[in-house]
C-alpha atoms as a PDB file:
ATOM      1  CA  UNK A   1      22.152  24.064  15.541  1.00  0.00           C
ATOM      2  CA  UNK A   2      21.967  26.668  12.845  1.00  0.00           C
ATOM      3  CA  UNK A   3      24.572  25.985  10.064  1.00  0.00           C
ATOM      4  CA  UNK A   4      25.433  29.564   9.653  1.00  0.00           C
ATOM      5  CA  UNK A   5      25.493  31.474  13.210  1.00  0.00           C
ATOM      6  CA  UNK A   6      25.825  28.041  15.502  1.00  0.00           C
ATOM      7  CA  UNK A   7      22.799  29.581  17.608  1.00  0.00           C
ATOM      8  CA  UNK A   8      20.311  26.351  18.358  1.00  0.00           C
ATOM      9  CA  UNK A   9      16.746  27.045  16.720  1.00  0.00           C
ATOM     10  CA  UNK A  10      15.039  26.988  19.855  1.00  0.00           C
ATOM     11  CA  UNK A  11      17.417  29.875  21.899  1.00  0.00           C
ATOM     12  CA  UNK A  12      16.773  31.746  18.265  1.00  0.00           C
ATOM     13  CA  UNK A  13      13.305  31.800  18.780  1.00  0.00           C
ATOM     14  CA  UNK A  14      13.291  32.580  22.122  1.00  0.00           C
ATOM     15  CA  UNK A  15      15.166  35.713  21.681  1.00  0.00           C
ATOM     16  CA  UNK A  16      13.051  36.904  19.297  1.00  0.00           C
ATOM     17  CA  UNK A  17       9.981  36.520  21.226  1.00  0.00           C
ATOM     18  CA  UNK A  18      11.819  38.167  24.044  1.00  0.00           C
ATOM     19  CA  UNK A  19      12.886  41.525  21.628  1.00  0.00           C
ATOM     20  CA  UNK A  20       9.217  41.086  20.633  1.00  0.00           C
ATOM     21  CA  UNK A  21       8.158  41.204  24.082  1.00  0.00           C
ATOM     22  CA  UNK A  22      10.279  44.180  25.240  1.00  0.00           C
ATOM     23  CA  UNK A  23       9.166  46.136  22.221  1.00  0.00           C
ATOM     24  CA  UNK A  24       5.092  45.711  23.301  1.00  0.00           C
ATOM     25  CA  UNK A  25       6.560  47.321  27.071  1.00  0.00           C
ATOM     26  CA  UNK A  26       8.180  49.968  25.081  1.00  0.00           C
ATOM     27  CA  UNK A  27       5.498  51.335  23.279  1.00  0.00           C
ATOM     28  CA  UNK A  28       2.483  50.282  25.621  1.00  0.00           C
ATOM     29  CA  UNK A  29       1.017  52.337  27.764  1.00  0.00           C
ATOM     30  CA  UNK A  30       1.419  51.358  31.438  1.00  0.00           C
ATOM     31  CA  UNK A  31      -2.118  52.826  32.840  1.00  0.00           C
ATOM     32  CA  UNK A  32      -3.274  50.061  30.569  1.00  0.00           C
ATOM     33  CA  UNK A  33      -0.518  47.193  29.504  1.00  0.00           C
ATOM     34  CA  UNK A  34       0.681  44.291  32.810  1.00  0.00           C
ATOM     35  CA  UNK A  35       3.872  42.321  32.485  1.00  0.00           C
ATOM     36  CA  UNK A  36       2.345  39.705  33.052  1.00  0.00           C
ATOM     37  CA  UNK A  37      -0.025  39.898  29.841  1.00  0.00           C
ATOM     38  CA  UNK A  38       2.781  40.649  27.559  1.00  0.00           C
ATOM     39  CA  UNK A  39       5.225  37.749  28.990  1.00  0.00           C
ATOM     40  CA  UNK A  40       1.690  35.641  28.309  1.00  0.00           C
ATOM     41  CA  UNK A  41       1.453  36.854  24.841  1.00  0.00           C
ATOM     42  CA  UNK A  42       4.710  35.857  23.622  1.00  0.00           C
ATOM     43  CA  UNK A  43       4.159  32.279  25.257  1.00  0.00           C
ATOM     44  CA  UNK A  44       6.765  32.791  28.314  1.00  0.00           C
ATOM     45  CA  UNK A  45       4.462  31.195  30.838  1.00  0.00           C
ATOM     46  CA  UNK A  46       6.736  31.826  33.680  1.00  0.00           C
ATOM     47  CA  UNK A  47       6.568  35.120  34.813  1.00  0.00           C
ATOM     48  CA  UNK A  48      10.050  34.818  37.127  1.00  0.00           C
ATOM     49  CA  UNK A  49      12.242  33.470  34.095  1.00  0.00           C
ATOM     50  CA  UNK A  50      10.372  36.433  31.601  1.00  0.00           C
ATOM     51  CA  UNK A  51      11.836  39.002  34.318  1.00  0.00           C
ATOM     52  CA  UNK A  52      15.314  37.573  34.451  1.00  0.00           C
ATOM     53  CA  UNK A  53      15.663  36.914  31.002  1.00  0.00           C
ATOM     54  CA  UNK A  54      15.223  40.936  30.552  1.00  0.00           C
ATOM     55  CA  UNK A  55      17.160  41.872  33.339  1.00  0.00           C
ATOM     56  CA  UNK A  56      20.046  39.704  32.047  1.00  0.00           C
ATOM     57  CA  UNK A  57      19.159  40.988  27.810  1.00  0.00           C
ATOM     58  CA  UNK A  58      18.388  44.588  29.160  1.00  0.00           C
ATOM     59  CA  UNK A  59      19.593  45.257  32.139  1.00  0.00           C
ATOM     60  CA  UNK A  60      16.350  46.086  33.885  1.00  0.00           C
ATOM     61  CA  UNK A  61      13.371  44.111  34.956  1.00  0.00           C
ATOM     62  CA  UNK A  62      10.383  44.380  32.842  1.00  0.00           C
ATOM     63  CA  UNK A  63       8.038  46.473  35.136  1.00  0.00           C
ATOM     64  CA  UNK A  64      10.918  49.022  34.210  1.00  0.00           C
ATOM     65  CA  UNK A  65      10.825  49.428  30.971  1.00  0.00           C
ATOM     66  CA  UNK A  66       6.799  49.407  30.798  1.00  0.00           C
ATOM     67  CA  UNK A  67       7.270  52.350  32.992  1.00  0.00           C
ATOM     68  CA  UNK A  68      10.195  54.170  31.654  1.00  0.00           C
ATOM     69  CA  UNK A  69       8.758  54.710  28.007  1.00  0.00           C
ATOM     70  CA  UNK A  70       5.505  55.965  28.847  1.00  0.00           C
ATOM     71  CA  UNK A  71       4.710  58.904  26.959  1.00  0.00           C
ATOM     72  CA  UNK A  72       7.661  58.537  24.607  1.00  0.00           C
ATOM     73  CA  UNK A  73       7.174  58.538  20.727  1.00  0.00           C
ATOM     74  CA  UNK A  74       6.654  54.869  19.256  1.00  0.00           C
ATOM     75  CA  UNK A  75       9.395  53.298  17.247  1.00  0.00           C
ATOM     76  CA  UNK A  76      11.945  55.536  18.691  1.00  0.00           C
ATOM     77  CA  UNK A  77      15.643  53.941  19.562  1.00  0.00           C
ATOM     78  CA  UNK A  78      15.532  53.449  23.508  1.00  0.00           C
ATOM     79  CA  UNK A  79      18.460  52.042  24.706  1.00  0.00           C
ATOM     80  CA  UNK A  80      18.394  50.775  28.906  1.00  0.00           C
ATOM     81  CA  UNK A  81      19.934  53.194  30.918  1.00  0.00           C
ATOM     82  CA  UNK A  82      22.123  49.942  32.726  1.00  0.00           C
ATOM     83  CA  UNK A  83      24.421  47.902  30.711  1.00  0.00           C
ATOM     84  CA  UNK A  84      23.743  44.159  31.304  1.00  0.00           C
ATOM     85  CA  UNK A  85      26.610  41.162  31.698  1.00  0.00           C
ATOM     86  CA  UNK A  86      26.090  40.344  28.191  1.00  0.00           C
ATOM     87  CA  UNK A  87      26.196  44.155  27.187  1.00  0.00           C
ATOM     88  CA  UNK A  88      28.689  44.218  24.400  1.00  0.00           C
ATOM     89  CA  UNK A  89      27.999  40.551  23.561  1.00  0.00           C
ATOM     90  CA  UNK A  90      26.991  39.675  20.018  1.00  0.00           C
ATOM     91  CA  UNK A  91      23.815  37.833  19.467  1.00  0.00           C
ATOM     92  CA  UNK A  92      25.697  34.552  18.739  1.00  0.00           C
ATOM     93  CA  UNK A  93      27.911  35.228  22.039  1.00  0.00           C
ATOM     94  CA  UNK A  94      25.172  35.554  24.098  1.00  0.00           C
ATOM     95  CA  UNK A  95      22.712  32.457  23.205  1.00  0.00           C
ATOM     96  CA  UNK A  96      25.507  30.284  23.685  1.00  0.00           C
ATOM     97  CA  UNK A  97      25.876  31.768  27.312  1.00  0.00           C
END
């Protein structure tokens, strides 16, 4: 566990590689960018968990928000148009779910 925010290393790490991962659908372009190569790329090698991991962070599946951005400007603040069950949580809240 992490001294200061009680978050284990390992659900840390995760997140980050999720917010990593939802940040490459964002700005990628969907004629070109899968799912499944981003989920790969940020070493979630099970493509079923990747897509309920972002449905339950983001409130919609993955192939949604590769979809939803296209065309938008890069870097932009894009908020999901659904509000998750952890929507309001804080970080901390959340990886201790």
């Amino acid at each position: 566990m992490d001294g200061e925010s009680g978050i284990p290393p390992m659900a840390y790490l995760r997140q980050v590689r999720l917010a990593r991962a939802r940040n490459d659908l964002i700005n990628g372009d969907p004629d070109v960018l899968t799912v499944s190569a981003v989920a790969l790329r940020w070493g979630f090698g099970h493509l079923g968990r990747f897509g309920a991991a972002c449905q339950e962070w983001y409130g919609e599946p993955p192939s949604h928000t590769l979809r939803r951005w296209k065309g938008t400007q890069p870097g932009a603040i894009r908020e999901p148009p659904h509000k998750s069950r952890t929507a309001g949580m804080t970080f901390s809240a959340k990886l201790r779910r």
